[in-house]
PDB file of N, CA and C in Angstrom:
ATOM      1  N   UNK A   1      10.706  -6.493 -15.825  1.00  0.00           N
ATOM      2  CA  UNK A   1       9.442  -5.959 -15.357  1.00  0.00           C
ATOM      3  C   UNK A   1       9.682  -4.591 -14.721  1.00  0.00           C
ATOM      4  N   UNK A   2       8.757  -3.847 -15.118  1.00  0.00           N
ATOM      5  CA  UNK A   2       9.009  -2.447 -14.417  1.00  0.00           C
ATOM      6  C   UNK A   2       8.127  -2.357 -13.246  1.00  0.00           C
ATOM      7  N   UNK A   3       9.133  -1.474 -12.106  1.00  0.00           N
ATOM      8  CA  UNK A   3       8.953  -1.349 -10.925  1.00  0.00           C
ATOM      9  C   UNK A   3       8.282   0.320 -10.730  1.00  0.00           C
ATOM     10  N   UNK A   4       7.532   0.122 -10.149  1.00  0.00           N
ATOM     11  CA  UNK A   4       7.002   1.400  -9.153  1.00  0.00           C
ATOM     12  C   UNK A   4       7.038   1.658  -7.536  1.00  0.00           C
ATOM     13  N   UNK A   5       7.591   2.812  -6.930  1.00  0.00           N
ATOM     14  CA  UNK A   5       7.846   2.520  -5.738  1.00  0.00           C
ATOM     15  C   UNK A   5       6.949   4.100  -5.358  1.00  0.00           C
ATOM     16  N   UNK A   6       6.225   3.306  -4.106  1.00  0.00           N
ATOM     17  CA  UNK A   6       4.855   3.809  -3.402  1.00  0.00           C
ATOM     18  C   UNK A   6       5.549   4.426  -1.873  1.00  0.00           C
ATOM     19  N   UNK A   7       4.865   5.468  -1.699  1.00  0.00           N
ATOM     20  CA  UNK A   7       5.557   6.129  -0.108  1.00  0.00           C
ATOM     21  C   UNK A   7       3.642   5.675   0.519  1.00  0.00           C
ATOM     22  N   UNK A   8       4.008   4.948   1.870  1.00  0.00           N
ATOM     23  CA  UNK A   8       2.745   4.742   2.138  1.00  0.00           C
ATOM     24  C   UNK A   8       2.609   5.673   3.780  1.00  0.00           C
ATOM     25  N   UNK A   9       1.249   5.795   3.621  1.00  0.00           N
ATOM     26  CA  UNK A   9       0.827   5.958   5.595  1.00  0.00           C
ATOM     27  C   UNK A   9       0.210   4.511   6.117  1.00  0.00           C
ATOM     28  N   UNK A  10       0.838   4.104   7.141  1.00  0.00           N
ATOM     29  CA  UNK A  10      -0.140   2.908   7.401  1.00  0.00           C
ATOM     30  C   UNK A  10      -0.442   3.111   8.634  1.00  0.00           C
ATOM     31  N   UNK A  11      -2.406   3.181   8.787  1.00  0.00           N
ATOM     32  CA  UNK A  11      -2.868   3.217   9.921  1.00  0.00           C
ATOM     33  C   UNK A  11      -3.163   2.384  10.597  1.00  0.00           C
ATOM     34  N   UNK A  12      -2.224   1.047  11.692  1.00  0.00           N
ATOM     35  CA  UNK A  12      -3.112   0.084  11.951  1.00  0.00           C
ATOM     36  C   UNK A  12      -3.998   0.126  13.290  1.00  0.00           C
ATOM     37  N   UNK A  13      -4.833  -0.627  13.499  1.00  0.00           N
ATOM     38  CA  UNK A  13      -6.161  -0.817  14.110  1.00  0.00           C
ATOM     39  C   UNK A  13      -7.489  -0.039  13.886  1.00  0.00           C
ATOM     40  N   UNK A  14      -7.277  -0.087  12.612  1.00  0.00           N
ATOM     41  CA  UNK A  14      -8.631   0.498  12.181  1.00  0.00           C
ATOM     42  C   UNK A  14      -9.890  -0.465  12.180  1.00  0.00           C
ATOM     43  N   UNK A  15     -10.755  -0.090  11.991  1.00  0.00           N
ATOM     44  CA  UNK A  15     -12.320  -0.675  12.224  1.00  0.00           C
ATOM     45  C   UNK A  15     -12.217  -1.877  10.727  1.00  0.00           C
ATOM     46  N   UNK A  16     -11.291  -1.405   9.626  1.00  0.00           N
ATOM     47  CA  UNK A  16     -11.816  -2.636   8.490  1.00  0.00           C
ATOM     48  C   UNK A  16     -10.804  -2.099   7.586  1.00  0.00           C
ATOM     49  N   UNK A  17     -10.232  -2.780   6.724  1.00  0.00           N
ATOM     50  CA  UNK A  17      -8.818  -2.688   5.768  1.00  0.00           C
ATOM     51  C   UNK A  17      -9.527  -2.053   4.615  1.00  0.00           C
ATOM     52  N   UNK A  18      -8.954  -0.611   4.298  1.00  0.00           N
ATOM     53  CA  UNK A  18      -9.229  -0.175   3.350  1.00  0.00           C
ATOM     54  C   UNK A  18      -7.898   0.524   2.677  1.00  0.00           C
ATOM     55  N   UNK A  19      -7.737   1.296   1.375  1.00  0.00           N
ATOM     56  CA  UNK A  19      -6.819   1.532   0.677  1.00  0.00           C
ATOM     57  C   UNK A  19      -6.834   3.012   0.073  1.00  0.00           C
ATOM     58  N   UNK A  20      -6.861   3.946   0.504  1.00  0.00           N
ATOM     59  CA  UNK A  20      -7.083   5.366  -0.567  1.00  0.00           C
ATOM     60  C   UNK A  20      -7.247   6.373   0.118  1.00  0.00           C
ATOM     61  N   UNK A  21      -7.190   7.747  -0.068  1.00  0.00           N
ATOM     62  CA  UNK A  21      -6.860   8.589  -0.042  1.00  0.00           C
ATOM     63  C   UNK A  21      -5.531   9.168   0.277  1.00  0.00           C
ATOM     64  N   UNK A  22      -4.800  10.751   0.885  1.00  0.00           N
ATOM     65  CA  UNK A  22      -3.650  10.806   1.190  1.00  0.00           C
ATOM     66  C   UNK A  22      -3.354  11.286   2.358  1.00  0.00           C
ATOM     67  N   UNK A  23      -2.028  11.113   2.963  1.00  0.00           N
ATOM     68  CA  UNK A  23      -1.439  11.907   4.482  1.00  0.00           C
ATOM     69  C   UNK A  23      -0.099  12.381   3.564  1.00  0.00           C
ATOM     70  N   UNK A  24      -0.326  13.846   3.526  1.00  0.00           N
ATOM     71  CA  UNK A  24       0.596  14.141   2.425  1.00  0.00           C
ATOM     72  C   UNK A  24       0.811  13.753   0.964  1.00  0.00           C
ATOM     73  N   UNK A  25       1.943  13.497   0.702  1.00  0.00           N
ATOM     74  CA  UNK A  25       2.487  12.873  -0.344  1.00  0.00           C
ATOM     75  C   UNK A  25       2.091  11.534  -0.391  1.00  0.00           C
ATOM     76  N   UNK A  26       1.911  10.722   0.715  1.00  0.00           N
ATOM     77  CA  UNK A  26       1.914   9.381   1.155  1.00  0.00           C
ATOM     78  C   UNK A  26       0.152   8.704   0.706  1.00  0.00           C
ATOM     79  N   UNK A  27       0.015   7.650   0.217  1.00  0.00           N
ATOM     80  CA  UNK A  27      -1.285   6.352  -0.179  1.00  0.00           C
ATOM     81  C   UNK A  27      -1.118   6.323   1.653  1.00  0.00           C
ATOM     82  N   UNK A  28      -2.211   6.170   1.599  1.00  0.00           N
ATOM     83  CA  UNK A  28      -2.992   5.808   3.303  1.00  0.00           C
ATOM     84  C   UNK A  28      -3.524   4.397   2.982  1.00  0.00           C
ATOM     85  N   UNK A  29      -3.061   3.198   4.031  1.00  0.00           N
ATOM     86  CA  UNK A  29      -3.076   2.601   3.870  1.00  0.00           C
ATOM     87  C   UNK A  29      -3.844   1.881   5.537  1.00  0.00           C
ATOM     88  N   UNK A  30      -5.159   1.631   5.726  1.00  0.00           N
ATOM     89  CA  UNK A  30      -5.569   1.440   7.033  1.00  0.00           C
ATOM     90  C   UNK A  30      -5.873  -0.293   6.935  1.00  0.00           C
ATOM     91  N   UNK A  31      -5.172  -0.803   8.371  1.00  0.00           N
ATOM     92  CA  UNK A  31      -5.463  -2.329   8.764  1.00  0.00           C
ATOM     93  C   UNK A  31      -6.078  -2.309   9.904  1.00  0.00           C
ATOM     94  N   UNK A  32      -6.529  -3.532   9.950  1.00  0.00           N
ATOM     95  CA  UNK A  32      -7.373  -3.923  11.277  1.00  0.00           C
ATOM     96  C   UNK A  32      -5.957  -4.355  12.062  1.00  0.00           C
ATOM     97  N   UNK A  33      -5.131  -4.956  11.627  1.00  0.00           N
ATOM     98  CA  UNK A  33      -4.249  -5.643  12.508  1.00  0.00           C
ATOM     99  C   UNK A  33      -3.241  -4.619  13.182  1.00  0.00           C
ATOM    100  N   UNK A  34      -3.235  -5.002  14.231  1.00  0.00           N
ATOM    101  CA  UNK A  34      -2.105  -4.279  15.292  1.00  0.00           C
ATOM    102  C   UNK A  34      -0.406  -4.224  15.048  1.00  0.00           C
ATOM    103  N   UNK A  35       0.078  -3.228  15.385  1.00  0.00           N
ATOM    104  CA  UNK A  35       1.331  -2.888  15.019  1.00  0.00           C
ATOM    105  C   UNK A  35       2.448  -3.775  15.580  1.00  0.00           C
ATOM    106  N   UNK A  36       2.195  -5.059  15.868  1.00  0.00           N
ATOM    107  CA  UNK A  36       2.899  -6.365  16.703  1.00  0.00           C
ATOM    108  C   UNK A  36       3.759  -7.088  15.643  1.00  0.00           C
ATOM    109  N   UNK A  37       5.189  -7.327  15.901  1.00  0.00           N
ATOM    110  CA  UNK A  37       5.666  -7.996  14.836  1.00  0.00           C
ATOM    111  C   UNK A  37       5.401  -8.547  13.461  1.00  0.00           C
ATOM    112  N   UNK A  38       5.724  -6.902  13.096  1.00  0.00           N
ATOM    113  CA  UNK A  38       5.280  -6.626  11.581  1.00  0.00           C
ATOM    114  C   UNK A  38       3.400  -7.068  11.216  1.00  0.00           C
ATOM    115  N   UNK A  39       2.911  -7.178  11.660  1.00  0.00           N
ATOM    116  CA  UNK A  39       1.787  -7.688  11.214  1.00  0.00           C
ATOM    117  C   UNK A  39       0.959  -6.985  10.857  1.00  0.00           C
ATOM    118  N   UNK A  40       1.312  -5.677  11.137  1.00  0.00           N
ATOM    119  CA  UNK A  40       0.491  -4.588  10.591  1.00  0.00           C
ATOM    120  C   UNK A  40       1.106  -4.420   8.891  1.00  0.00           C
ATOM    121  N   UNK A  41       2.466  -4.342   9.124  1.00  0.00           N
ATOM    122  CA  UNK A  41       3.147  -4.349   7.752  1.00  0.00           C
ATOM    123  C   UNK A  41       2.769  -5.133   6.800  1.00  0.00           C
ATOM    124  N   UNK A  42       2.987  -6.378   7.113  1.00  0.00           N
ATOM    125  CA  UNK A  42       2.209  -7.364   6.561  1.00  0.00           C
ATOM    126  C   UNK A  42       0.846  -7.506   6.086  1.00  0.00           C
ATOM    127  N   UNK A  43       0.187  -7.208   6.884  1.00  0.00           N
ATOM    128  CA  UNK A  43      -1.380  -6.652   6.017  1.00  0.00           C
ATOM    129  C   UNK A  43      -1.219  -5.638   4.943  1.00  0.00           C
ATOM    130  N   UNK A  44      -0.426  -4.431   5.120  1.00  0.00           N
ATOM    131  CA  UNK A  44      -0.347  -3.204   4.483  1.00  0.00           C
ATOM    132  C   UNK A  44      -0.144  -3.883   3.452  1.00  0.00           C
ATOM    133  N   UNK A  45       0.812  -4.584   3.178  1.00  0.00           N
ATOM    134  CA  UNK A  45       1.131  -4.466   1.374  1.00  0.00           C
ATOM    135  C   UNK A  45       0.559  -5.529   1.079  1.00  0.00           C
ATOM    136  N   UNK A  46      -0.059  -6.726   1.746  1.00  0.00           N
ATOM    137  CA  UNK A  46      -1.294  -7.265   1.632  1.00  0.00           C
ATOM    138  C   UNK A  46      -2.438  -6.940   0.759  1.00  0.00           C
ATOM    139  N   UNK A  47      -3.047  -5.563   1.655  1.00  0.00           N
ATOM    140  CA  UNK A  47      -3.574  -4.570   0.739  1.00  0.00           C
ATOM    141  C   UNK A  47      -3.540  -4.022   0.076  1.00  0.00           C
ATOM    142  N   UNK A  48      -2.390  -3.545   0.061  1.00  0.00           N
ATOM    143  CA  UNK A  48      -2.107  -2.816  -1.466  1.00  0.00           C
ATOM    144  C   UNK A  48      -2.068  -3.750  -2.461  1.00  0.00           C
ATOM    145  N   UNK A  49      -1.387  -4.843  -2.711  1.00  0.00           N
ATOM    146  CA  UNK A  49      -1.685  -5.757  -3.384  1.00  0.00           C
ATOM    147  C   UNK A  49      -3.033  -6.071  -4.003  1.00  0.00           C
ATOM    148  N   UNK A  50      -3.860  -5.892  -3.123  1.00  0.00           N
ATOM    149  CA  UNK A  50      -5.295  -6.409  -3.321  1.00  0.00           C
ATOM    150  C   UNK A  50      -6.270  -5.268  -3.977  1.00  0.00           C
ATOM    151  N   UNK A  51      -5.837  -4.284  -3.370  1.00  0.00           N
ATOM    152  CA  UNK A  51      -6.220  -2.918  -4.025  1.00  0.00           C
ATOM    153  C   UNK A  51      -5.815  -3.040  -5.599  1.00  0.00           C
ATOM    154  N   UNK A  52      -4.304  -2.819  -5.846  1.00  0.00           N
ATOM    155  CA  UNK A  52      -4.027  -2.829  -7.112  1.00  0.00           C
ATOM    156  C   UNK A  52      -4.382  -3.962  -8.512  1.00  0.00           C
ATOM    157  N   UNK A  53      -5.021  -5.289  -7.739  1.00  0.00           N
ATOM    158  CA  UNK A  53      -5.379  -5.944  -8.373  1.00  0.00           C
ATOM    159  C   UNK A  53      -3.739  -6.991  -8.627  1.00  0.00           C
ATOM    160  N   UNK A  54      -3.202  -7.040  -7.821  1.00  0.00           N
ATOM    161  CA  UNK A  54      -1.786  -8.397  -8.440  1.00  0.00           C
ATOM    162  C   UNK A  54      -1.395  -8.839  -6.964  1.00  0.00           C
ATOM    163  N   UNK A  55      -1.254 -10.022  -6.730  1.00  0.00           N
ATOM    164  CA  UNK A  55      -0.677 -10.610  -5.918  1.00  0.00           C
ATOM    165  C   UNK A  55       0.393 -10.473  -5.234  1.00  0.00           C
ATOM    166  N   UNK A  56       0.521 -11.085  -3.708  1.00  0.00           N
ATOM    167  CA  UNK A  56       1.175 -10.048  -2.729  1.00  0.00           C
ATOM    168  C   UNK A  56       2.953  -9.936  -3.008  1.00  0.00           C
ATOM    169  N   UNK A  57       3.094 -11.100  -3.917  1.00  0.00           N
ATOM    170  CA  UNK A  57       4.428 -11.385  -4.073  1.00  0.00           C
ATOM    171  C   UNK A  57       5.393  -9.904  -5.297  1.00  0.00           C
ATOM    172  N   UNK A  58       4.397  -9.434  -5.518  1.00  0.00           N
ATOM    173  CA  UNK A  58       4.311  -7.994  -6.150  1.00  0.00           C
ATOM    174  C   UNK A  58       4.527  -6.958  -5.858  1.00  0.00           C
ATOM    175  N   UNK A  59       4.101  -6.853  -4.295  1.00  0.00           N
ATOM    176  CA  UNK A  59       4.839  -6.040  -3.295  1.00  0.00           C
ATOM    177  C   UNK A  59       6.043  -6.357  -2.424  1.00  0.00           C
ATOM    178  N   UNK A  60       6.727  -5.417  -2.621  1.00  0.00           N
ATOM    179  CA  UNK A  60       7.796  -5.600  -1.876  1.00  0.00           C
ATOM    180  C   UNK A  60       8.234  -4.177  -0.287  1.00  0.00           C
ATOM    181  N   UNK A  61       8.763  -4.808   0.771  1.00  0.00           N
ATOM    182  CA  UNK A  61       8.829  -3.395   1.634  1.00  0.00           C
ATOM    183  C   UNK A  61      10.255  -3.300   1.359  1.00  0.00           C
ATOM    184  N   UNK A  62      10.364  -1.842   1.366  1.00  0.00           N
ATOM    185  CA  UNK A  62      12.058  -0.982   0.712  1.00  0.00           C
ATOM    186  C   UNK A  62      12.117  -0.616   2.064  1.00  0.00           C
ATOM    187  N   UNK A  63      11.632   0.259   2.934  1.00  0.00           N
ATOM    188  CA  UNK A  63      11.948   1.086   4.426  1.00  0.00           C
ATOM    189  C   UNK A  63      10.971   0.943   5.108  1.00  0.00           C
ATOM    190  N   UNK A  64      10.935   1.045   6.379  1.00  0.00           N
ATOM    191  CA  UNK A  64       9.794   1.428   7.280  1.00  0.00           C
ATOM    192  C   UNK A  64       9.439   0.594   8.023  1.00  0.00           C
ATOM    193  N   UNK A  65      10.178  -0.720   8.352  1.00  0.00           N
ATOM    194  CA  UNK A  65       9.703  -1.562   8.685  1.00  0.00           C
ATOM    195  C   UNK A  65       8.939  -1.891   9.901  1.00  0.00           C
ATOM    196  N   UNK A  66       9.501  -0.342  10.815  1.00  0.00           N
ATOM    197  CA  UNK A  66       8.613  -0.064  12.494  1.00  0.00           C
ATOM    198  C   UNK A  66       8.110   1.115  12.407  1.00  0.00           C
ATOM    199  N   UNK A  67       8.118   1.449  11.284  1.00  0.00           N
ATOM    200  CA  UNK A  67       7.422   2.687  11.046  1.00  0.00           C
ATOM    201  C   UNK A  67       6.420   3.116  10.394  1.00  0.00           C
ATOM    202  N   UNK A  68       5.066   4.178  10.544  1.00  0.00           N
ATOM    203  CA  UNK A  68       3.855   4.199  10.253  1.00  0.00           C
ATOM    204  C   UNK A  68       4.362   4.545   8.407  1.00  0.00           C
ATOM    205  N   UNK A  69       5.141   5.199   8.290  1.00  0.00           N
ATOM    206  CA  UNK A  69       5.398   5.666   6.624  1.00  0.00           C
ATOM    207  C   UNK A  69       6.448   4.479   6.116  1.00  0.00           C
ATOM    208  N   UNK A  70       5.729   4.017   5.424  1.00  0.00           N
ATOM    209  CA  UNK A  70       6.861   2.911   4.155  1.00  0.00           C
ATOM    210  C   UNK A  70       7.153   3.303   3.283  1.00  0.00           C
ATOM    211  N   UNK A  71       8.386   2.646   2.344  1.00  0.00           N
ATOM    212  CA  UNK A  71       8.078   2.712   1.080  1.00  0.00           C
ATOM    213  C   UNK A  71       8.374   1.285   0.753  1.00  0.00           C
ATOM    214  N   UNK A  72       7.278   0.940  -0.443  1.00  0.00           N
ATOM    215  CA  UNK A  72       7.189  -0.470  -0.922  1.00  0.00           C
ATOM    216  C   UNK A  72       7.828  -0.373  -2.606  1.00  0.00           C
ATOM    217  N   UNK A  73       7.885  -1.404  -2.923  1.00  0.00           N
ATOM    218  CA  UNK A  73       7.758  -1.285  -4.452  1.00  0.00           C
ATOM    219  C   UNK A  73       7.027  -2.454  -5.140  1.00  0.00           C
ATOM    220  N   UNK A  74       6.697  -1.726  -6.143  1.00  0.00           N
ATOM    221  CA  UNK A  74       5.457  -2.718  -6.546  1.00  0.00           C
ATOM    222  C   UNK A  74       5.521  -3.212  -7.880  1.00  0.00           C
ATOM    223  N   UNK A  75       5.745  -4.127  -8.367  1.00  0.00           N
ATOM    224  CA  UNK A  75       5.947  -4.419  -9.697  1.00  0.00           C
ATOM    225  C   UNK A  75       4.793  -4.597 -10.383  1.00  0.00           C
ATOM    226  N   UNK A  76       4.947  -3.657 -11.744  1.00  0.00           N
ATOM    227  CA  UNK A  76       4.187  -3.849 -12.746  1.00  0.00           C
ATOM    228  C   UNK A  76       3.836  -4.962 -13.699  1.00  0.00           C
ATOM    229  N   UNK A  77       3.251  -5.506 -13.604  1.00  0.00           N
ATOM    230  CA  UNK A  77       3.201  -6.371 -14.616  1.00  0.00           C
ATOM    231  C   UNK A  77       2.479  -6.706 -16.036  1.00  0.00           C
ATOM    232  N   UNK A  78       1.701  -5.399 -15.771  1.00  0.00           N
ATOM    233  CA  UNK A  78       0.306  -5.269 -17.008  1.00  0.00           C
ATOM    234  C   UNK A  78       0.865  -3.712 -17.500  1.00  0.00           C
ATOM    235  N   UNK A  79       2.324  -3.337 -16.748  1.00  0.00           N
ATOM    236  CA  UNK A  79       2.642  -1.848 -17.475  1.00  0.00           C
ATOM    237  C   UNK A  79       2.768  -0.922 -16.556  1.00  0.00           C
ATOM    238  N   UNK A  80       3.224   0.066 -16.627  1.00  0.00           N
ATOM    239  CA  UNK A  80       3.993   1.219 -15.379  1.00  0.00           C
ATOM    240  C   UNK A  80       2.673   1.929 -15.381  1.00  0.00           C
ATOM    241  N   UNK A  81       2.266   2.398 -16.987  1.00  0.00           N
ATOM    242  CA  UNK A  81       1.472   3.402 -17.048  1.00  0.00           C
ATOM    243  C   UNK A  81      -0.317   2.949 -16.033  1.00  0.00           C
ATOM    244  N   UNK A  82      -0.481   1.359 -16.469  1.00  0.00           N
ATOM    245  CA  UNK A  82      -1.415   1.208 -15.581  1.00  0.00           C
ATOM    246  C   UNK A  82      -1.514   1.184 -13.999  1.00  0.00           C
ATOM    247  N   UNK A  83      -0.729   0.267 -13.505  1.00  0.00           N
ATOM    248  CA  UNK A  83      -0.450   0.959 -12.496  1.00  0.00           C
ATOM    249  C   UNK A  83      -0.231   2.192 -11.768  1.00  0.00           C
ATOM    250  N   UNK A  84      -0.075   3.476 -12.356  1.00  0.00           N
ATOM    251  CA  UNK A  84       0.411   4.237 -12.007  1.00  0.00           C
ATOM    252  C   UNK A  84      -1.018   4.965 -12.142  1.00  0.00           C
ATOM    253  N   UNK A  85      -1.797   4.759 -13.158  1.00  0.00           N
ATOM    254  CA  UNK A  85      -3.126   5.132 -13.064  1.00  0.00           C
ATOM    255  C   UNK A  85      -4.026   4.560 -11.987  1.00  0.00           C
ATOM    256  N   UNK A  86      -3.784   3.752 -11.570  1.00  0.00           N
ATOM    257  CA  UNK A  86      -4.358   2.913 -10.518  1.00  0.00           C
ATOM    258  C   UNK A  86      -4.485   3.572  -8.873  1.00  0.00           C
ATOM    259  N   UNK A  87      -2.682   3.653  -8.916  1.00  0.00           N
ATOM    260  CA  UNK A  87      -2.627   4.365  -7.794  1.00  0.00           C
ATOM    261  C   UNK A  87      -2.898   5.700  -7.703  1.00  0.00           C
ATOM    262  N   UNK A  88      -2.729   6.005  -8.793  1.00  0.00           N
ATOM    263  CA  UNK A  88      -3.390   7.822  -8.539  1.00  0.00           C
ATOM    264  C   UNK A  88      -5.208   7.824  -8.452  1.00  0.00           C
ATOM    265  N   UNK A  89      -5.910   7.216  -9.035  1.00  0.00           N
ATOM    266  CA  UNK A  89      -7.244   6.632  -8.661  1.00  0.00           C
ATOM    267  C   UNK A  89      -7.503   6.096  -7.081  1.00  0.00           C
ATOM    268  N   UNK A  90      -6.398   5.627  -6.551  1.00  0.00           N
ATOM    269  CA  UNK A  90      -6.783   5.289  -4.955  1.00  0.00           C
ATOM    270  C   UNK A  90      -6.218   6.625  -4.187  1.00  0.00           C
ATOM    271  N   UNK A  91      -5.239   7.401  -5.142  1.00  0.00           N
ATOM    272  CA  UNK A  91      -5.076   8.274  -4.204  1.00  0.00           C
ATOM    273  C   UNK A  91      -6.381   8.850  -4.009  1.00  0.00           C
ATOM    274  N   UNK A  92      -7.437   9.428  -4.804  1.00  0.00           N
ATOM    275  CA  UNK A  92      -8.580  10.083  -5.094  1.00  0.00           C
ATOM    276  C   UNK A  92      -9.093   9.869  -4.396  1.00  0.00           C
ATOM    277  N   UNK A  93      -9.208   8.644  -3.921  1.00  0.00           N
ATOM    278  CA  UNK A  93     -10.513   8.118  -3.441  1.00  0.00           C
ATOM    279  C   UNK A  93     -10.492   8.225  -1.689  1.00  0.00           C
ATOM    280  N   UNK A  94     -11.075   8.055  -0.556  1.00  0.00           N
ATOM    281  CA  UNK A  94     -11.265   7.958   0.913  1.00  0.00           C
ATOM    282  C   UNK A  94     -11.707   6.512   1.147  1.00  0.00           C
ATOM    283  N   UNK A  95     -11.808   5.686   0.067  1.00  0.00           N
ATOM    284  CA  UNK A  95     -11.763   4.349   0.627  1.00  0.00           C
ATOM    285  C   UNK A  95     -12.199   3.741  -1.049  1.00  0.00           C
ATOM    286  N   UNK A  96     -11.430   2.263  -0.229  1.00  0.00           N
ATOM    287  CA  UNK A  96     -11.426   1.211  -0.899  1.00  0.00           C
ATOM    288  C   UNK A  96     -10.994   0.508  -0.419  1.00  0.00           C
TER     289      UNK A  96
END
């Protein structure tokens, strides 16, 4: 299965979990949940998961684990190229 690996921003305690636009180079990635033993992390690729449409076991965290910038990797499973269209579509966007 081919892998894609995502540089994220994750904002947690935001007002409601959304997925899109950018902080830099970086997918912005906003949770409601607080930055308390991992649980913000844990939502993050939660969401991304949910965003991209595949289940959380799909995401994986590579770095960042106390830190607002991650990088995850995300396995393809319907194809690199879709995915990769996917995420450049959430980059576009200011919410989802």
């Amino acid at each position: 299965m081919e892998v894609l690996r995502l540089a994220l921003r994750v904002r947690p305690g935001a007002s409601r979990t959304r997925v899109g636009g950018v902080h830099g180079d970086r997918l912005v990635v906003a949770v409601t949940s607080r930055p308390v033993d991992g649980q913000a992390t844990d939502a993050a690729m939660r969401a991304v998961a949910a965003a991209l449409g595949l289940r959380p076991r799909h995401v994986r965290l590579v770095s960042g684990p106390t830190s607002r910038d991650k990088v995850v990797e995300v396995d393809a499973p319907q194809g690199l190229d879709v995915l990769a269209a996917a995420v450049e579509a959430l980059r576009g966007t200011g919410d989802r």
